[in-house]
Protein backbone atom coordinates (compact mmCIF):
# COMPACT_ATOMS: atom_id res chain seq x y z
CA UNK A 1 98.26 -7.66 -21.88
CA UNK A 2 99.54 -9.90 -18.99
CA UNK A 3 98.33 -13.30 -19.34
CA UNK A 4 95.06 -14.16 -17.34
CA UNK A 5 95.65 -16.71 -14.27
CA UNK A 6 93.01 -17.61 -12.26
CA UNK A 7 93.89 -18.02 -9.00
CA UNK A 8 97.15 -15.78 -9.69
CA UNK A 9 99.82 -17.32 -9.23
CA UNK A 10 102.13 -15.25 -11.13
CA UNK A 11 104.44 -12.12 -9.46
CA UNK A 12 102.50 -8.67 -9.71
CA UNK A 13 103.55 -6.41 -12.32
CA UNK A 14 105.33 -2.62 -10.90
CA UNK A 15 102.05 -1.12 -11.90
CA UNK A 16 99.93 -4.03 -9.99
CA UNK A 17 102.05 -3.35 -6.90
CA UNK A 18 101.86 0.51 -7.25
CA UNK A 19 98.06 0.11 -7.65
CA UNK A 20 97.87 -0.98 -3.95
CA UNK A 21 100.83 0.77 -2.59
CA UNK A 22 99.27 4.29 -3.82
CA UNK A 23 95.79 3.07 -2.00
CA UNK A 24 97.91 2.69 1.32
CA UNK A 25 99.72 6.49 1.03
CA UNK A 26 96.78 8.02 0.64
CA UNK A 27 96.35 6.92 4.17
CA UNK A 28 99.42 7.77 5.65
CA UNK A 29 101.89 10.63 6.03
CA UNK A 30 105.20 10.05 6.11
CA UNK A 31 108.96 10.82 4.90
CA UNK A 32 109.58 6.80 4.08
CA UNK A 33 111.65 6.78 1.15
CA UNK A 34 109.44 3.87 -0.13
CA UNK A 35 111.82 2.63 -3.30
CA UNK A 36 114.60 1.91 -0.69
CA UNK A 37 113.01 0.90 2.19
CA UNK A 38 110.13 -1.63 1.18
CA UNK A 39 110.98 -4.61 -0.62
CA UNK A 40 108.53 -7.04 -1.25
CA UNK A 41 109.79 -10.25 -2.77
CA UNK A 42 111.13 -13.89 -2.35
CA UNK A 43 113.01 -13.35 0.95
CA UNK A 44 114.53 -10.56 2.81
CA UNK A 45 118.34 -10.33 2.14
CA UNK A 46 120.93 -11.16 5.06
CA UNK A 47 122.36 -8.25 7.27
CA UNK A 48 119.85 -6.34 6.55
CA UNK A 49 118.98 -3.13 8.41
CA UNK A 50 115.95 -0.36 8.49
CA UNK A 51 113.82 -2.40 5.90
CA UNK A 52 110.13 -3.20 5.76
CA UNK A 53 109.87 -7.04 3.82
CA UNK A 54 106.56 -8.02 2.70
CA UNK A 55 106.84 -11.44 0.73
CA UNK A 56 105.66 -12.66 -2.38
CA UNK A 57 103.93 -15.30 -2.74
CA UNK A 58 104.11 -17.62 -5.79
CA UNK A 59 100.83 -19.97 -5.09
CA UNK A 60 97.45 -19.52 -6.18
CA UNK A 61 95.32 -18.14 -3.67
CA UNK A 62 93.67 -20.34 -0.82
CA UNK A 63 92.57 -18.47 1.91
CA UNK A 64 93.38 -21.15 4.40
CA UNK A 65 94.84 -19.34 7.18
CA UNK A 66 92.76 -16.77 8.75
CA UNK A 67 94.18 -13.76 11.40
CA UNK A 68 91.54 -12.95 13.88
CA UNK A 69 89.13 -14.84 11.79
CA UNK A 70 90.24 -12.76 8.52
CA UNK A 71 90.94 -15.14 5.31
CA UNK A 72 94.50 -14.40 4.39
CA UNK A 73 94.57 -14.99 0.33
CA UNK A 74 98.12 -15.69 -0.22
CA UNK A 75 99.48 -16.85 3.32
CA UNK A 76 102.95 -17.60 3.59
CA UNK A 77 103.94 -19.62 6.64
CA UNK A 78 101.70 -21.14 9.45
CA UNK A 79 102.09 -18.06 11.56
CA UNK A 80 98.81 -15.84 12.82
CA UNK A 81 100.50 -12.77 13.00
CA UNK A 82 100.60 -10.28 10.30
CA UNK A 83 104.46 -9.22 11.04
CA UNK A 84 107.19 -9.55 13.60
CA UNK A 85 110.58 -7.60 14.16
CA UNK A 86 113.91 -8.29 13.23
CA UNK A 87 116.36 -5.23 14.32
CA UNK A 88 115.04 -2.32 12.57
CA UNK A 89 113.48 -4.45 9.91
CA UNK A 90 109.71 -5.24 9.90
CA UNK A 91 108.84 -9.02 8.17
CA UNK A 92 105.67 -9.53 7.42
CA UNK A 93 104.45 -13.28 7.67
CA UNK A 94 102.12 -13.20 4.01
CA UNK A 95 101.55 -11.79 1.16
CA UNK A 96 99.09 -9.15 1.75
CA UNK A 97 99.94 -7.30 -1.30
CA UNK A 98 98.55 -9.75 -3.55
CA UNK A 99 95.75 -10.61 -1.24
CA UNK A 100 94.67 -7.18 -1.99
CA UNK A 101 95.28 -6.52 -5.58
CA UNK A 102 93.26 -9.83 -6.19
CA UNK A 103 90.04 -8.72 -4.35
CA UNK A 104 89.82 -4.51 -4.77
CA UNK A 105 91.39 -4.93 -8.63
CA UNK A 106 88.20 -7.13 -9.18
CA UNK A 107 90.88 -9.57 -10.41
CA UNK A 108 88.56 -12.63 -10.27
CA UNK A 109 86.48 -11.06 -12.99
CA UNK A 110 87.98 -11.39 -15.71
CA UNK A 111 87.43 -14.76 -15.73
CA UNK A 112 85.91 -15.73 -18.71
CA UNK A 113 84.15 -18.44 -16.66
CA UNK A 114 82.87 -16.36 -14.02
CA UNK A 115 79.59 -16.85 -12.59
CA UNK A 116 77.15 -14.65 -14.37
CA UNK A 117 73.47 -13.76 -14.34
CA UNK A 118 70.90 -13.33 -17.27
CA UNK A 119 71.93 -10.17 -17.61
CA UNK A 120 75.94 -10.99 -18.34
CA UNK A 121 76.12 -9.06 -14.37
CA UNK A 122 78.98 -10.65 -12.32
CA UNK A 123 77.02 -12.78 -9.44
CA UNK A 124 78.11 -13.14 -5.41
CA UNK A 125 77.43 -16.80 -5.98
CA UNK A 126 80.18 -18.54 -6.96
CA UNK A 127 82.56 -15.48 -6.22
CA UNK A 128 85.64 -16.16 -3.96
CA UNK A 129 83.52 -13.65 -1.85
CA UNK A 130 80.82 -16.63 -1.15
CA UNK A 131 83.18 -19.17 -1.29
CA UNK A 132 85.47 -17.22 2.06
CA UNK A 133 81.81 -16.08 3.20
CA UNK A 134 83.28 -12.53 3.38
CA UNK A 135 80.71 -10.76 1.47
CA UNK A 136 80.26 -8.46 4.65
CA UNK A 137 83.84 -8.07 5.57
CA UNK A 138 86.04 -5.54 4.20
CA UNK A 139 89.09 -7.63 3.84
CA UNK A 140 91.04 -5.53 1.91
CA UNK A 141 90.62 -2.56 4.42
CA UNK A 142 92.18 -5.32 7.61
CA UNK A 143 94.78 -6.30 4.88
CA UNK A 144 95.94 -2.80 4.70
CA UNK A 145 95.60 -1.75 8.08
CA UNK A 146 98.23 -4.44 9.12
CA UNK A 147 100.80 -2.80 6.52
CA UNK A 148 99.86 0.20 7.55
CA UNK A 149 100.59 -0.57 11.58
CA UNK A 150 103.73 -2.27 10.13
CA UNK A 151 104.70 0.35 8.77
CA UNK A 152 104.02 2.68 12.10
CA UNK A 153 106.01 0.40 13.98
CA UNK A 154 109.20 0.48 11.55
CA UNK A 155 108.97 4.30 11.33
CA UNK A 156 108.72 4.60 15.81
CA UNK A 157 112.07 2.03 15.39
CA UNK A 158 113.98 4.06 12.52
CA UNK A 159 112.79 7.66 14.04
CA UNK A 160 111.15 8.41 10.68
CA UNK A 161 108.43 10.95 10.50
CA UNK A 162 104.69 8.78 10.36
CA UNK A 163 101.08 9.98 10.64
CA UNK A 164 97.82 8.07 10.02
CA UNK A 165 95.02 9.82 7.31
CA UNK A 166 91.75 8.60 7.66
CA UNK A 167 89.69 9.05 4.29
CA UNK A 168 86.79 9.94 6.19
CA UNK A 169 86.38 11.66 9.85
CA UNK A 170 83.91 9.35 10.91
CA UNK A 171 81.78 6.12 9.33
CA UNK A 172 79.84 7.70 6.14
CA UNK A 173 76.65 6.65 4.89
CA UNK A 174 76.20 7.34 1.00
CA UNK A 175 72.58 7.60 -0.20
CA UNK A 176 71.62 7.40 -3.65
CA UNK A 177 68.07 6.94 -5.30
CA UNK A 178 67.64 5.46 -9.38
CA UNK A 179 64.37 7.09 -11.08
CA UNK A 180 63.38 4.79 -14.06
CA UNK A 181 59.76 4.72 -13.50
CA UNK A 182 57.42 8.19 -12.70
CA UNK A 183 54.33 7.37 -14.20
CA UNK A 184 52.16 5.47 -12.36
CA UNK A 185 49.36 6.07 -14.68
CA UNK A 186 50.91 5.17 -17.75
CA UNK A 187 48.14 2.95 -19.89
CA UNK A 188 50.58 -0.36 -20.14
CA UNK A 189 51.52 -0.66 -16.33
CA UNK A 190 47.73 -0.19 -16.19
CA UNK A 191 47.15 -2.96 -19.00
CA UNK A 192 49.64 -5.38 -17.20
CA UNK A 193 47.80 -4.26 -14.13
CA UNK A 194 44.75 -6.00 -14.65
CA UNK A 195 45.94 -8.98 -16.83
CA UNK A 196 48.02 -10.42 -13.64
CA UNK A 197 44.23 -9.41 -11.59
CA UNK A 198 42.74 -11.49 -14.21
CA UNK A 199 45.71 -14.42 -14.18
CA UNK A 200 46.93 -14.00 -17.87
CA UNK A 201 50.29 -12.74 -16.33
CA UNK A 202 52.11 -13.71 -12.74
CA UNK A 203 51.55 -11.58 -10.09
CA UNK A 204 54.00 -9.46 -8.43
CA UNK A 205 51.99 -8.80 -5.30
CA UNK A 206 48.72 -10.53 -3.50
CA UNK A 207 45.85 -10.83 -5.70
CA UNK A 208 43.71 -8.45 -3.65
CA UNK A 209 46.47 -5.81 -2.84
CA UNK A 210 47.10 -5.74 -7.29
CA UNK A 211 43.24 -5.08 -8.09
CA UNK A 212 43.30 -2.36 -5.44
CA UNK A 213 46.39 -0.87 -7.20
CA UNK A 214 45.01 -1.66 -10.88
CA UNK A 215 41.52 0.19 -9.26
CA UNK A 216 43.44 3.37 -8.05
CA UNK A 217 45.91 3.86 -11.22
CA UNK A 218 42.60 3.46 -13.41
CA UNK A 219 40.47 5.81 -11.65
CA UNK A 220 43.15 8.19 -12.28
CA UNK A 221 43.43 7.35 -15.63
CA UNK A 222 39.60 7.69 -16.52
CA UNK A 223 40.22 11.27 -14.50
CA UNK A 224 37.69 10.15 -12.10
CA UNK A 225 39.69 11.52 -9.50
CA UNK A 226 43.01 13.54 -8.20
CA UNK A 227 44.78 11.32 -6.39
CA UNK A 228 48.81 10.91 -5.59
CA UNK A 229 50.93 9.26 -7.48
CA UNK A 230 52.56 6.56 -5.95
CA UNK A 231 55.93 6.72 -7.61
CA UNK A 232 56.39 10.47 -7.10
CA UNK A 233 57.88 10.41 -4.12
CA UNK A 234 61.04 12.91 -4.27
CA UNK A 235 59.64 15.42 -1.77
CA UNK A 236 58.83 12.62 0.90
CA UNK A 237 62.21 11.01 0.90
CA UNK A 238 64.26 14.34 0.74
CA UNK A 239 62.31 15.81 3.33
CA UNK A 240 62.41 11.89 5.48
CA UNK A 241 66.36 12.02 5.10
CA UNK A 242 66.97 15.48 6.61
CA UNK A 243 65.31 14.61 9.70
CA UNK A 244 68.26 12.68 10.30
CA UNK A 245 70.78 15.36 8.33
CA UNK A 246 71.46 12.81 5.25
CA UNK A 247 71.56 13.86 1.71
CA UNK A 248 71.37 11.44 -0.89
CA UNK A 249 72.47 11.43 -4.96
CA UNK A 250 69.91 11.18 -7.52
CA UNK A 251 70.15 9.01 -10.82
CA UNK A 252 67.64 9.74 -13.64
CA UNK A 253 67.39 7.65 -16.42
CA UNK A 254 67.50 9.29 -19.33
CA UNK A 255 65.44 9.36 -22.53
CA UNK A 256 65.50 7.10 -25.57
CA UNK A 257 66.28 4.32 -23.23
CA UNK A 258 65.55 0.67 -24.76
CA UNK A 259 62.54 -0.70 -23.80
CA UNK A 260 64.68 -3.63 -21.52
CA UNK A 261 65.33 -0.82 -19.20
CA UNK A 262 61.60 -0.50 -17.83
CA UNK A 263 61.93 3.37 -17.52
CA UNK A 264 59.57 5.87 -18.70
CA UNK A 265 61.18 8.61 -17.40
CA UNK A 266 61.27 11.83 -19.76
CA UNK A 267 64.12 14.65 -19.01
CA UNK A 268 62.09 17.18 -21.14
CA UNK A 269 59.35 16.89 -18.82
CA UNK A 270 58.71 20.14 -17.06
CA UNK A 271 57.63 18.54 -13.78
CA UNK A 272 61.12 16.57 -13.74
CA UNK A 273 63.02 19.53 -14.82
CA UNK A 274 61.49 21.49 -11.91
CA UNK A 275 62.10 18.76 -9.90
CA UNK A 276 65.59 18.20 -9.68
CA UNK A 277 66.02 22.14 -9.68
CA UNK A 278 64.65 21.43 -5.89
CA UNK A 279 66.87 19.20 -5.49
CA UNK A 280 70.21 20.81 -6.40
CA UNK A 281 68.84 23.94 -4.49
CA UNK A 282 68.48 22.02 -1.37
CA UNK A 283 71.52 20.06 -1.54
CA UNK A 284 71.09 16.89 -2.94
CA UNK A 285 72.88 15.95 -5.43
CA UNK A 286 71.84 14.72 -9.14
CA UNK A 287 73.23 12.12 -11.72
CA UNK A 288 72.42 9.82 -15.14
CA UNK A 289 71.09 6.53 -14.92
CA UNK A 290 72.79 5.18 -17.94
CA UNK A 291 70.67 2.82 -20.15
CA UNK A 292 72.22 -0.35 -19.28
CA UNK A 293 73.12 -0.67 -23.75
CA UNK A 294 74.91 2.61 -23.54
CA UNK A 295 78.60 1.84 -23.59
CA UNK A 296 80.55 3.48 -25.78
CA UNK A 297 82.23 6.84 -24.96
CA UNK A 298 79.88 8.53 -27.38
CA UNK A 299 76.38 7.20 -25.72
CA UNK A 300 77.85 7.95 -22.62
CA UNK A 301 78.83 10.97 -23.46
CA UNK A 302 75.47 11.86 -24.97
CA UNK A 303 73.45 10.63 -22.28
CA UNK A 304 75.27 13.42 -19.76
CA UNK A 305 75.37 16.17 -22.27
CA UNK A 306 70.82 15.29 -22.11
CA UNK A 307 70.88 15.86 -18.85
CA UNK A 308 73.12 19.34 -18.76
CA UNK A 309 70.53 20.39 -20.96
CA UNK A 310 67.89 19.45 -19.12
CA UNK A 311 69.66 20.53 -15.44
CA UNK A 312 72.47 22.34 -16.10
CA UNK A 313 73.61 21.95 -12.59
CA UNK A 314 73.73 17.86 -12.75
CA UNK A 315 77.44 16.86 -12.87
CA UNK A 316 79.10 13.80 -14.52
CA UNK A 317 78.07 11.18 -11.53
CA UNK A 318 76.46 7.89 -12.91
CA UNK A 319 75.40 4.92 -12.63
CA UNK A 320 74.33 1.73 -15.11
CA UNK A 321 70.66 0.78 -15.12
CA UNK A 322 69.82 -2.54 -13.52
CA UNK A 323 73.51 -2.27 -12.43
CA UNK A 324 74.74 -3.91 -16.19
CA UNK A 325 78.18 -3.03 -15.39
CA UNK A 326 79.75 -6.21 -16.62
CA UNK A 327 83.39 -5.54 -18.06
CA UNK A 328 86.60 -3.62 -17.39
CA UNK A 329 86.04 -2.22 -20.94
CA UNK A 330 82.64 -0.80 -19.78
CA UNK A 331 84.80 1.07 -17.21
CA UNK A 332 87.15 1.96 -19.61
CA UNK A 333 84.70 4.15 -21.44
CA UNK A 334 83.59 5.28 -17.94
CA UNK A 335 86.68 6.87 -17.38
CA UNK A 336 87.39 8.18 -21.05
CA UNK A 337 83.78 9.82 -21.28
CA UNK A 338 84.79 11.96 -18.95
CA UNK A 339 82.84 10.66 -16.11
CA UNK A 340 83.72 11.67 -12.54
CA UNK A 341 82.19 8.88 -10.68
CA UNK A 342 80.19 5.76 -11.23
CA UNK A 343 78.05 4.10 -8.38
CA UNK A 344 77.24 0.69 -10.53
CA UNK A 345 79.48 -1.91 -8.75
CA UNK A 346 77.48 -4.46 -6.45
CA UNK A 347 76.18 -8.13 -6.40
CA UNK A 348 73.00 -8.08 -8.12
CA UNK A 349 72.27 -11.04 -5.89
CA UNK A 350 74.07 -10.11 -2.74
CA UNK A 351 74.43 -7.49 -0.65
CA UNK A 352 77.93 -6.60 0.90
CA UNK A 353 81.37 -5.48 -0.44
CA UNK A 354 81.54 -6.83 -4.08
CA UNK A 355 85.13 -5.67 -4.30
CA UNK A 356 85.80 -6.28 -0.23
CA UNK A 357 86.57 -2.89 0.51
CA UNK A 358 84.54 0.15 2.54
CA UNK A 359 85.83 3.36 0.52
CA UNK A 360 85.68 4.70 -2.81
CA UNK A 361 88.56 3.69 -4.72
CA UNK A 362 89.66 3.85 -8.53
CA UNK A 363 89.38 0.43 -10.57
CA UNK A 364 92.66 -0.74 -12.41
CA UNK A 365 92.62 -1.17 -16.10
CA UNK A 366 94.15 -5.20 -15.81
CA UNK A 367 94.20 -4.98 -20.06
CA UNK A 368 96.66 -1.42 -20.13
CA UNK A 369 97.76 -2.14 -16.94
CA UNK A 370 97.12 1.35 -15.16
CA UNK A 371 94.80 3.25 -12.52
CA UNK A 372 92.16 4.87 -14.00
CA UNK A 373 91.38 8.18 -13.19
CA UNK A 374 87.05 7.10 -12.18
CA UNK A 375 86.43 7.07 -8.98
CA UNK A 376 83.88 4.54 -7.71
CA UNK A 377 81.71 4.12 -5.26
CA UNK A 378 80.71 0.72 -4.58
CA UNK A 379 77.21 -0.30 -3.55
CA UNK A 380 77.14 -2.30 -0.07
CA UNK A 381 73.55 -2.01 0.35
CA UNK A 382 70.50 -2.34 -2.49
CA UNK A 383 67.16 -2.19 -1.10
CA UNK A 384 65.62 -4.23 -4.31
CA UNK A 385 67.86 -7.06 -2.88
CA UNK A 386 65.58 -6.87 0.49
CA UNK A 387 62.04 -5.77 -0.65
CA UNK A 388 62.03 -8.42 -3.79
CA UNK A 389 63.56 -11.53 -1.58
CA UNK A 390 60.54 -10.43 1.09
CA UNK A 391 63.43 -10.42 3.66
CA UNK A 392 62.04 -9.98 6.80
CA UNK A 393 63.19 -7.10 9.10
CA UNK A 394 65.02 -8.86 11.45
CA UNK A 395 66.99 -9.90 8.44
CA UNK A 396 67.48 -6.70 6.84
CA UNK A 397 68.28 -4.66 10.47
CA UNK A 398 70.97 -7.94 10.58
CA UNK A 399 72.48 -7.16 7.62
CA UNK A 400 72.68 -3.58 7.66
CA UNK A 401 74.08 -3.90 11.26
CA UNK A 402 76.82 -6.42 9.74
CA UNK A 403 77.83 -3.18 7.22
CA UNK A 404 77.23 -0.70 9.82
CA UNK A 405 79.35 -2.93 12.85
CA UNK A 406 82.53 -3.02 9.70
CA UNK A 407 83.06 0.22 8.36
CA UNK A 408 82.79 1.79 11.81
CA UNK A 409 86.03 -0.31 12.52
CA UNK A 410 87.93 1.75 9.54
CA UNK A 411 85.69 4.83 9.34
CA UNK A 412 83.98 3.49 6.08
CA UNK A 413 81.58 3.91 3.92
CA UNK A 414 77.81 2.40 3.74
CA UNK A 415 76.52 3.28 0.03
CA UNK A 416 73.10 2.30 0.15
CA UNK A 417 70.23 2.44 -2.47
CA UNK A 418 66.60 3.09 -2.98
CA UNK A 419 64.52 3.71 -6.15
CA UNK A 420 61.43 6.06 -6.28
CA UNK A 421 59.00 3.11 -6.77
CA UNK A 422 60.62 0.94 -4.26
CA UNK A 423 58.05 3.18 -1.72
CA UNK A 424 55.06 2.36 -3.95
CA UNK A 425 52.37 1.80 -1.06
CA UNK A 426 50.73 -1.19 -2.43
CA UNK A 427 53.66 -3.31 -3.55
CA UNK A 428 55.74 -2.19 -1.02
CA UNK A 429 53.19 -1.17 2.00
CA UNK A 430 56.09 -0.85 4.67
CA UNK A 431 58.99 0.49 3.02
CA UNK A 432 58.47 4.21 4.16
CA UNK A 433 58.59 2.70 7.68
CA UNK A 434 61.74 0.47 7.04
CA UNK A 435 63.95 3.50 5.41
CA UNK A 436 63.23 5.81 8.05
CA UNK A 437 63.92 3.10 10.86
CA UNK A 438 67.32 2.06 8.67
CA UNK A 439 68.45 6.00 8.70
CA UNK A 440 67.45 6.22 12.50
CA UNK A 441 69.97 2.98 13.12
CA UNK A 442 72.33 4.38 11.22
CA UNK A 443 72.71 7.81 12.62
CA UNK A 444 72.88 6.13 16.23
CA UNK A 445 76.36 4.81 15.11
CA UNK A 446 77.36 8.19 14.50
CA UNK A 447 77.51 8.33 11.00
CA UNK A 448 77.78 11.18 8.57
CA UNK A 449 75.95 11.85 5.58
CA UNK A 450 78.00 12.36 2.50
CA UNK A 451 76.77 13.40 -0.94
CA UNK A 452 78.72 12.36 -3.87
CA UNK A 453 80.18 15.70 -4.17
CA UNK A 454 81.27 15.04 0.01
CA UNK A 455 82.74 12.35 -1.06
CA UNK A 456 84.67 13.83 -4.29
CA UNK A 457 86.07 16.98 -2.79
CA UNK A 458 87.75 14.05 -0.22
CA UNK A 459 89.12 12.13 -2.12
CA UNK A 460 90.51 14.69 -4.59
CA UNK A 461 92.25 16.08 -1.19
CA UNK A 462 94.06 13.18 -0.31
CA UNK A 463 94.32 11.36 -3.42
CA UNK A 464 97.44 13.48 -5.00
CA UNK A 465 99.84 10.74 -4.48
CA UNK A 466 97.67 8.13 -6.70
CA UNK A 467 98.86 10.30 -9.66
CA UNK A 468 101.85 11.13 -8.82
């Protein structure tokens, strides 16, 4: 394994260079003979001709110099341009290689040291993403858009064939729901109910608002009446997103799940079963919510083969509960499992780009020192994040309008999450109102839905050369 160095100051390895490079050609079409043309290192060699020179920086990053208000990582000179010509060479002024290897490679992470949460989740604060203040800016995508108009410019100089591939037509927005809790009813979210009416526990909501709720679940429970269920909200949010023609990915926890996961979600239950039947049939897609103490290859592995059998259509999407994805081994087992996709990655206190970039992308093992073959799709936006903080909506509208204003600039991709019980009436009395004004804002920047399946049959499409 390469040694660990904090603020990397080492040279990349071939396969931490290639990891970035093959990010970049799926981007671009062209007939650059990249082994003989590109060198990135100490300096670019005298008398040379038809070369693109990226340097390589040897000193831990800073981000002191910024291009159009864009921290640079690993700057090399004073200059505020990203490159310059020299002949038929193009010289880039800093090391955006490294720059971003260090942020989409989750590099910083595997820091023992690393800011952490109860939960052993890495946290925004303390990040290099709250120390730049970048959480909302894609960085990595502006780092490789200069290469990539670098390289447009050498190839219009040397008469060499070039042609731009954007991952997606247009800006996407990626919905996904977690289901962890169904029952409503259930006798202890009844019991805990009343003991936080009565003071014995803290409440999570105004006094009067939780004996209202306590009230209604119980006079279900004693069968004194047939009333909704607040949690079972599937129909209203499918039916709520295709006004605005967004489909959204559903995670379902599934059974067994320790008790830390605060799911009571059954797959053998016929009304779930039935349930996500709808779903597939009218286009949505569906997924495992991994207990957040299933990782090894074999629990994984498990917990998908329960859900085949309870859907057989559900593929191998997923996602960790409570977003417990904490280590590049987790990943690892990911990606040897057999699983397709994984949604976990995000700030469980922050919202933004945990790994500064607006499109899926595949992690890098750092330990074997290789792509892996996962794709992931990184949360930018979790609605727990707004609802529990009691942001108000100026705040949130700000923030999504932050996300929305960025990946427009690259066509990107929002992912953005909601649970089931996050539209729970009396906890939550406004949420309906908020998602449906959210999706409205978002489909007047002319964004696309795309289900995880959209986004898979993409990426397999252009992602050839990753593999190569």
């Amino acid at each position: 394994m390469v040694e660990y160095d904090y603020k990397l100051t080492r040279p990349l390895t071939k396969a931490e260079i290639d990891y970035i490079l093959c990010h970049i050609k799926m981007m671009v079409e062209t007939s650059i003979d990249w082994d003989t043309v590109l060198i990135y290192g100490d300096k670019l060699p005298e008398f040379s001709s038809g070369k693109v020179f990226i340097p390589c920086s040897s000193k831990g990053w800073t981000g002191d110099l910024s291009i159009a208000d864009i921290p640079v990582l690993y700057p090399c000179s004073d200059i505020k341009e990203p490159y310059f010509e020299k002949g038929t060479n193009i010289v880039f002024n800093h090391d955006f290689i490294k720059s971003a290897f260090y942020l989409l490679s989750g590099y910083q992470e595997m820091n023992p040291d690393v800011p952490r949460d109860s939960l052993g989740r890495f946290q925004y604060k303390g990040s290099i993403q709250d120390q730049l203040d970048i959480a909302f800016i894609p960085v990595v995508n502006y780092y490789m858009e200069w290469i990539i108009k670098g390289l447009e410019k050498w190839c219009a100089v040397n008469k060499v064939l070039f042609k731009r591939v954007s991952v997606f037509k247009t800006p996407i927005v990626h919905l996904s729901h977690n289901v962890r809790k169904v029952n409503y009813f259930n006798h202890k979210y009844i019991i805990d109910a009343w003991l936080q009416v009565l003071g014995i526990r803290p409440l999570d909501m105004p006094r009067k608002v939780k004996f209202k709720a306590a009230a209604y679940a119980t006079k279900h429970a004693l069968k004194l009446d047939i009333i909704d269920n607040p949690w079972w909200t599937f129909e209203n949010l499918m039916n709520l997103e295709q006004q605005f023609g967004y489909y959204s990915t559903w995670f379902f926890l599934t059974d067994k799940s320790d008790p830390e996961d605060r799911g009571d979600v059954s797959l053998k239950s016929e009304d779930i079963r039935q349930m996500m039947i709808k779903m597939g049939t009218r286009g949505f897609d569906v997924g495992v919510l991994l207990p957040k103490k299933y990782n090894t290859v074999e629990q994984i592995m498990k917990a998908v083969s329960d859900m085949q059998d309870s859907y057989a259509e559900s593929l191998p999407y997923c996602r960790i509960n409570l977003h417990k994805l904490n280590t590049e081994e987790y990943l690892s087992s990911l990606d040897a499992a057999n699983i397709m996709v994984d949604c976990s990655l995000h700030f469980p206190d922050n919202n933004g780009f945990r790994n500064s970039y607006c499109l899926p992308f595949y992690p890098f093992n750092h330990g074997e020192q290789k792509i892996m073959g996962l794709l992931e799709i990184p949360l930018s936006i979790n609605a727990s994040h707004f609802l529990k903080n009691k942001m108000s909506e100026d705040e949130i509208f700000g923030r999504a309008e932050q996300i929305l204003d960025e990946i427009r600039k690259f066509n990107g991709m929002c992912s953005m999450q909601w649970s089931n019980s996050d539209f729970d009436s009396y906890k939550y009395p406004n949420s309906y109102r908020i998602y449906e004004d959210i999706l409205r804002f978002a489909s007047q920047y002319q964004t696309n839905s795309a289900t995880t399946t959209d986004v898979v049959r993409r990426m397999i499409s252009i992602s050839s050369k990753l593999f190569e």
